[in-house]
N, C-alpha and C. Protein backbone atom coordinates (compact mmCIF):
# COMPACT_ATOMS: atom_id res chain seq x y z
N UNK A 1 -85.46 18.32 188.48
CA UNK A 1 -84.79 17.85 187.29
C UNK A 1 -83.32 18.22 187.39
N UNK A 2 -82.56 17.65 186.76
CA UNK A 2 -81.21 17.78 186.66
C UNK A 2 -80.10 18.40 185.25
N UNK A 3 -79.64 18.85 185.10
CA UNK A 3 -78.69 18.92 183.57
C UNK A 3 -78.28 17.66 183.00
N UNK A 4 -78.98 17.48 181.72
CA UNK A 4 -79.15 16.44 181.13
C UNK A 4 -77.83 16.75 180.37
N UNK A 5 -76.93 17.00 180.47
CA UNK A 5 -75.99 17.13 180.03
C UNK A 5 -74.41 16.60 180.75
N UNK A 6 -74.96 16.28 182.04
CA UNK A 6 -74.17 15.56 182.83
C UNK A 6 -74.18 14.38 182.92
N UNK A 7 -75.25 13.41 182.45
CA UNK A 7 -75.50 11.95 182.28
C UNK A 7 -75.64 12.01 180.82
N UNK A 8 -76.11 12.77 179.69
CA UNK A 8 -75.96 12.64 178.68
C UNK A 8 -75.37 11.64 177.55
N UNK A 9 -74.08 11.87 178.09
CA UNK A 9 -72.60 10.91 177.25
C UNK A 9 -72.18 9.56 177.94
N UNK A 10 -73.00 9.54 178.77
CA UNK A 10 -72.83 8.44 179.67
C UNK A 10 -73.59 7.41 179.50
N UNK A 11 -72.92 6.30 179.87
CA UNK A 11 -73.75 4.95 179.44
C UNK A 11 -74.72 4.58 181.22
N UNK A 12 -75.77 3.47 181.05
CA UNK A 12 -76.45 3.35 182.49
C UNK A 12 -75.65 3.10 183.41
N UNK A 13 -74.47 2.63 183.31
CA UNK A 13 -73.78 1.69 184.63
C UNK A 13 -72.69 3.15 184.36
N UNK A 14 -72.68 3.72 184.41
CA UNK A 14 -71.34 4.88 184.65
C UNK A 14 -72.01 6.11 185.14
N UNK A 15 -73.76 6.17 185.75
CA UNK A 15 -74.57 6.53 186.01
C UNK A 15 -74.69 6.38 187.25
N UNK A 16 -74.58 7.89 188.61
CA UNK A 16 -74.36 7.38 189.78
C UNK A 16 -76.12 7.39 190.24
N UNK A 17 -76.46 6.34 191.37
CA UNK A 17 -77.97 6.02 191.56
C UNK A 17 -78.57 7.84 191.79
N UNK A 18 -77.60 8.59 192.81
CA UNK A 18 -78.66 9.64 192.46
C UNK A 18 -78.81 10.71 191.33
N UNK A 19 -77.90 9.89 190.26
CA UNK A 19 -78.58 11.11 188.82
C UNK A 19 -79.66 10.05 188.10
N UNK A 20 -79.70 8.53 188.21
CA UNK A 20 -80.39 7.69 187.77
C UNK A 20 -81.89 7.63 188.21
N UNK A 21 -81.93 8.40 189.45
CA UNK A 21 -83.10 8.33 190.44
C UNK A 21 -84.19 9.54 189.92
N UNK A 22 -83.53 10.48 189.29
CA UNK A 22 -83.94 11.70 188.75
C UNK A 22 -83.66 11.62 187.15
N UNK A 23 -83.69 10.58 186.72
CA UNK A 23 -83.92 10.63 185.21
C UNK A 23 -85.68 10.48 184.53
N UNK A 24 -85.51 10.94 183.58
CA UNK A 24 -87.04 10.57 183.26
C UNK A 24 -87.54 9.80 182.28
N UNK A 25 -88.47 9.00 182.04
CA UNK A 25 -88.19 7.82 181.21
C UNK A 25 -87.44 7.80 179.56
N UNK A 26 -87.79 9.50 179.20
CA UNK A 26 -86.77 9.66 177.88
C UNK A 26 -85.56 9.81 177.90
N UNK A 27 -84.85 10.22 178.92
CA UNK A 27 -83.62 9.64 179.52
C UNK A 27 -83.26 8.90 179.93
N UNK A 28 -83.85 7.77 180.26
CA UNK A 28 -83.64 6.33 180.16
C UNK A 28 -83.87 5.74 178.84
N UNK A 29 -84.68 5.95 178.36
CA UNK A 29 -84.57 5.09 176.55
C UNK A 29 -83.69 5.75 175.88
N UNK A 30 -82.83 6.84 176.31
CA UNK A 30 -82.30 7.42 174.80
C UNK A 30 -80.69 6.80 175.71
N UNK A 31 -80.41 6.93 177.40
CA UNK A 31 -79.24 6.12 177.22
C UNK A 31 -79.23 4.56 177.25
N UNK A 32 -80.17 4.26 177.25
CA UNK A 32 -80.16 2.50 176.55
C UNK A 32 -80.09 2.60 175.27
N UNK A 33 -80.59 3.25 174.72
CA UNK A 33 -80.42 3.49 173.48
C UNK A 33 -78.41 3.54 172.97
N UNK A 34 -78.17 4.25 173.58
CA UNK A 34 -76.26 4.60 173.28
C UNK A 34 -75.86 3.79 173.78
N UNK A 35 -76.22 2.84 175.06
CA UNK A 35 -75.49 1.94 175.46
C UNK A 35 -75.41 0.55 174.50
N UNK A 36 -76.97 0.33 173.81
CA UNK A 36 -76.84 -0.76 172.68
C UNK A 36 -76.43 -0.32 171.87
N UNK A 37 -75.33 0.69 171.39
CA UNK A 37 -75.13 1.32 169.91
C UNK A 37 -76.17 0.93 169.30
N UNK A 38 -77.13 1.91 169.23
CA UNK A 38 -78.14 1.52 168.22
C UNK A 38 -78.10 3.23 168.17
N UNK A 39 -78.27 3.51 166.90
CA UNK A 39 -78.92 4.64 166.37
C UNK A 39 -80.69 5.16 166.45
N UNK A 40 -81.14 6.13 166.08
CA UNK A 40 -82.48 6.10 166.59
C UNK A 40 -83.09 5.38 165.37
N UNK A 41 -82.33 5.51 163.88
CA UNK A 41 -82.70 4.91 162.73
C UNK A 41 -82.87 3.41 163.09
N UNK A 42 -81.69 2.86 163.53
CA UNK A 42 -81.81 1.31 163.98
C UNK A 42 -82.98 0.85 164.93
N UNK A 43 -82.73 1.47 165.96
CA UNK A 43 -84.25 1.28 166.59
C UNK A 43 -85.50 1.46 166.09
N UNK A 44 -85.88 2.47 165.54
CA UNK A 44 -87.37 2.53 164.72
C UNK A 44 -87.35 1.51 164.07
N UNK A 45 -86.14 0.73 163.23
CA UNK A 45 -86.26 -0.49 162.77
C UNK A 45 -86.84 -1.32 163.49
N UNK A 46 -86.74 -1.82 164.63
CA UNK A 46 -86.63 -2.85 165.27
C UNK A 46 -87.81 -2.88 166.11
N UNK A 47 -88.67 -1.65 166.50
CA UNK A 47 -89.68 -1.47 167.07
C UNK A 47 -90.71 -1.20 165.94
N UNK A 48 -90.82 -1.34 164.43
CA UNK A 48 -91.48 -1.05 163.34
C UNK A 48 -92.14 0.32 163.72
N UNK A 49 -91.22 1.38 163.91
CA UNK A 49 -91.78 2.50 164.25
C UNK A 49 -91.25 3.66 163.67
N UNK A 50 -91.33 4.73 162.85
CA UNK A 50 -90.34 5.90 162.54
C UNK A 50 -89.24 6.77 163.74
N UNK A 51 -88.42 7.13 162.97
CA UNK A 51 -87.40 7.93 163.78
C UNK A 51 -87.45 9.01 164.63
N UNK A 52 -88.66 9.64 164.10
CA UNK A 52 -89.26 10.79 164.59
C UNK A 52 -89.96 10.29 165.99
N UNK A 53 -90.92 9.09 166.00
CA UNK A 53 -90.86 8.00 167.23
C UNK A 53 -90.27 8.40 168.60
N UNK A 54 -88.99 7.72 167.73
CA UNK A 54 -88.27 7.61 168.65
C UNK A 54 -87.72 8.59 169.60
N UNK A 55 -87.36 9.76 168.52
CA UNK A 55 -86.85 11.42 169.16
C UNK A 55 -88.06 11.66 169.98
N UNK A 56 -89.39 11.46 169.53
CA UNK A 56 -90.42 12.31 170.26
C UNK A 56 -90.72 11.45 171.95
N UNK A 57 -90.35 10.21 171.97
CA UNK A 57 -89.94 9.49 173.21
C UNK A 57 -88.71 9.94 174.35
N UNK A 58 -87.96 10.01 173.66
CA UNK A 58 -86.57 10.59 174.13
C UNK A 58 -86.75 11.45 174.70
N UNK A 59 -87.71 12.90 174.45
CA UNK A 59 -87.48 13.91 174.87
C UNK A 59 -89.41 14.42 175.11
N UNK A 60 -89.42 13.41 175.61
CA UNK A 60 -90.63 13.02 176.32
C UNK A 60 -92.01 14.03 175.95
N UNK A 61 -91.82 13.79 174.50
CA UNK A 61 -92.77 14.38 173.85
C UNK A 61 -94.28 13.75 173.60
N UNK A 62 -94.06 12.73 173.94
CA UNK A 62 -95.01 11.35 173.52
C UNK A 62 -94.28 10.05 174.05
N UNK A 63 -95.55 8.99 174.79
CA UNK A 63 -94.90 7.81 175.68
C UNK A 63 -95.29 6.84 174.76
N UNK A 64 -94.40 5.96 175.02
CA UNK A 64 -94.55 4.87 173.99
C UNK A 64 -95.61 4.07 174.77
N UNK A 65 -96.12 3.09 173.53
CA UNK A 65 -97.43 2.29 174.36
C UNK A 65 -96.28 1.30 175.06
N UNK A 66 -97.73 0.52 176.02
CA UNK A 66 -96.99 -0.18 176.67
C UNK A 66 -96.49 -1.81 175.85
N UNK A 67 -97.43 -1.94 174.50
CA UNK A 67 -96.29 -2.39 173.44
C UNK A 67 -95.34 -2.25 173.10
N UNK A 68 -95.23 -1.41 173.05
CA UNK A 68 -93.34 -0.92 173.12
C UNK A 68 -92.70 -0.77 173.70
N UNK A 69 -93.12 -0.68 175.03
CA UNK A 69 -92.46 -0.98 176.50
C UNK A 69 -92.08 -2.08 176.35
N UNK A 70 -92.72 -2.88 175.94
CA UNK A 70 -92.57 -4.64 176.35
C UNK A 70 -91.54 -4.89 175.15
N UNK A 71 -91.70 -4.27 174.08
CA UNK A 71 -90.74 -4.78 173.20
C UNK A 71 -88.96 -3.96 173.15
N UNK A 72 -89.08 -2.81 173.56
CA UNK A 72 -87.74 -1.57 174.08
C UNK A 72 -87.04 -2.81 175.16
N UNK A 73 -88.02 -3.88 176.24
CA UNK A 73 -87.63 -4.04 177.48
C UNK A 73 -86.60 -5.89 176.84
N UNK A 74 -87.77 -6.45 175.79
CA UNK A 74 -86.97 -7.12 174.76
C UNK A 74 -85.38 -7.00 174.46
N UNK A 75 -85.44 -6.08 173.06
CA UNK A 75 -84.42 -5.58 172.58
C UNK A 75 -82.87 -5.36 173.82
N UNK A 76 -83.34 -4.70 174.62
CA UNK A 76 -82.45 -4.28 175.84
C UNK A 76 -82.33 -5.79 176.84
N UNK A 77 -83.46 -6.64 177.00
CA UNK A 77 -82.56 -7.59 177.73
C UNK A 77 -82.32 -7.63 178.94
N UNK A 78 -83.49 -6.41 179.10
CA UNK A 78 -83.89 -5.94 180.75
C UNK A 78 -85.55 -6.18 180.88
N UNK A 79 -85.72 -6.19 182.14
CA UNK A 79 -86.85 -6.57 183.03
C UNK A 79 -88.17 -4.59 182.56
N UNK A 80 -89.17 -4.96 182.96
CA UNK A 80 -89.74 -3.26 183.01
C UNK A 80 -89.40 -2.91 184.32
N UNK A 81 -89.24 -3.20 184.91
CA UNK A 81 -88.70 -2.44 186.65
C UNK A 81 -87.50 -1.76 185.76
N UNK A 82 -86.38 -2.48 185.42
CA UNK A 82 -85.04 -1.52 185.28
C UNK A 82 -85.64 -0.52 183.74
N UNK A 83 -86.40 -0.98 182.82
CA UNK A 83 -86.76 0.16 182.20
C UNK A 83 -87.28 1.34 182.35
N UNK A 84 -88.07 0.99 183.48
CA UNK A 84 -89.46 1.72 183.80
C UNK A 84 -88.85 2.90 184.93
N UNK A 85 -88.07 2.16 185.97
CA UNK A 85 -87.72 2.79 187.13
C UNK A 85 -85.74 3.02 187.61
N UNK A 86 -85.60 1.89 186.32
CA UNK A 86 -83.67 1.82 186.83
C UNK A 86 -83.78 1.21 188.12
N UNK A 87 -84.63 -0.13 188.26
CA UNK A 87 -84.50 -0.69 189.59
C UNK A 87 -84.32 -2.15 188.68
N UNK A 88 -82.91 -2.74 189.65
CA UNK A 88 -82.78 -4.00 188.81
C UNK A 88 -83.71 -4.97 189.64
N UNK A 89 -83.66 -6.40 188.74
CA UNK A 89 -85.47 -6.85 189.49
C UNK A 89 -84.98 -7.90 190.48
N UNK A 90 -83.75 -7.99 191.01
CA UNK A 90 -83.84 -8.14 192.68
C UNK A 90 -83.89 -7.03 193.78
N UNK A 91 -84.21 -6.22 193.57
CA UNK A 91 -84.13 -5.26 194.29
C UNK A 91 -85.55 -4.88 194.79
N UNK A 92 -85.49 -4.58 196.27
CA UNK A 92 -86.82 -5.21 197.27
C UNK A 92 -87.84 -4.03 196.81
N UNK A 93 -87.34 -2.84 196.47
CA UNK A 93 -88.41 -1.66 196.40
C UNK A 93 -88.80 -1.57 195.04
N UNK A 94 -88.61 -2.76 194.42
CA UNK A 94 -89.46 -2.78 192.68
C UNK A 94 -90.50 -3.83 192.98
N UNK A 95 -90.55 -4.48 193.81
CA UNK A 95 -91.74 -5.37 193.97
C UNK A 95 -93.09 -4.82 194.00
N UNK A 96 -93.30 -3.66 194.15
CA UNK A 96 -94.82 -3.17 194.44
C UNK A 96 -95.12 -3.15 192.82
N UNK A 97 -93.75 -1.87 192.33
CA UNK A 97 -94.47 -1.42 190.50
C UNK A 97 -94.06 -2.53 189.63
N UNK A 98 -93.18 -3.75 190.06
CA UNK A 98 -93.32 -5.02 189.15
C UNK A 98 -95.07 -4.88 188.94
N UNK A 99 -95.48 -5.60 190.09
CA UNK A 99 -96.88 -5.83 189.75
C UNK A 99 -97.56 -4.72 189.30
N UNK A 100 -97.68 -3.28 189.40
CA UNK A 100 -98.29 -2.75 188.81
C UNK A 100 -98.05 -2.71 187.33
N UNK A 101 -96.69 -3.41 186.57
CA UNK A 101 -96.71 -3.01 185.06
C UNK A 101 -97.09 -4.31 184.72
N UNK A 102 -97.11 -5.31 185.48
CA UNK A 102 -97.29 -6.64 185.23
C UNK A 102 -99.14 -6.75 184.78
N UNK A 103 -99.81 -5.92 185.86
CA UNK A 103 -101.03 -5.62 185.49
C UNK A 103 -101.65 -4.90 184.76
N UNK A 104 -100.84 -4.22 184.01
CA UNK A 104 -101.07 -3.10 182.92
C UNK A 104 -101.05 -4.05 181.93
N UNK A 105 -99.55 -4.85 181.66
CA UNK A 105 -99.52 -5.57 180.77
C UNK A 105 -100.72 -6.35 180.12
N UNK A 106 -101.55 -6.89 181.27
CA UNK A 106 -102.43 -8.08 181.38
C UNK A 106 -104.14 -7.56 181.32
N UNK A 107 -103.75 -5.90 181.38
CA UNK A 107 -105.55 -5.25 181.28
C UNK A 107 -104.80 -5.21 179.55
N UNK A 108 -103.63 -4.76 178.64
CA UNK A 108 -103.67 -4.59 177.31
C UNK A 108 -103.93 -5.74 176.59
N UNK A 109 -104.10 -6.98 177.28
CA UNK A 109 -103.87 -8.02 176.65
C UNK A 109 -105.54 -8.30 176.30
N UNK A 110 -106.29 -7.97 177.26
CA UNK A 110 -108.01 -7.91 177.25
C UNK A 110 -108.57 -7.35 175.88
């Protein structure tokens, strides 16, 4: 793990790949989160979820379902590879866990 205090204030793209590589997924939703100026209030809006939610995601207290994966991946306007992993979805080494969230998606849908 790393000092979350060094990517902290930072938005994803001002994020060098090896502090991005060692983030963990509540450090990835909470700086997508600052990068959409959205507050955590605004978001619980938007995911019909409380605030507390959201903090307890962030700081990887509790994972969001993969409903809310799909809808966080919405809102943001990104693929689940760059949510999931910070791999944008041309990029050759997201092709394996594309399909694995692609198939997650598709056993929740059952």
């Amino acid at each position: 793990m790393y000092n979350i205090n060094t990517v902290d204030n930072k938005l994803p793209n001002q994020i060098n790949p090896k502090e991005k590589a060692k983030m963990n997924l509540g450090e990835r939703l909470r700086s997508l989160r600052r990068k959409n100026n959205l507050s955590q209030n605004d978001l619980a809006k938007k995911l019909n979820c409380t605030k507390s939610s959201i903090s307890m995601y962030e700081n990887n207290h509790r994972r969001p379902s993969i409903e809310k994966l799909i809808e966080l991946a919405k809102i943001y306007s990104i693929d689940m590879n760059t949510l999931l992993l910070w791999q944008e979805e041309n990029s050759l080494s997201s092709e394996i866990p594309k399909n694995i969230v692609e198939e997650l998606g598709e056993i929740t849908k059952k």
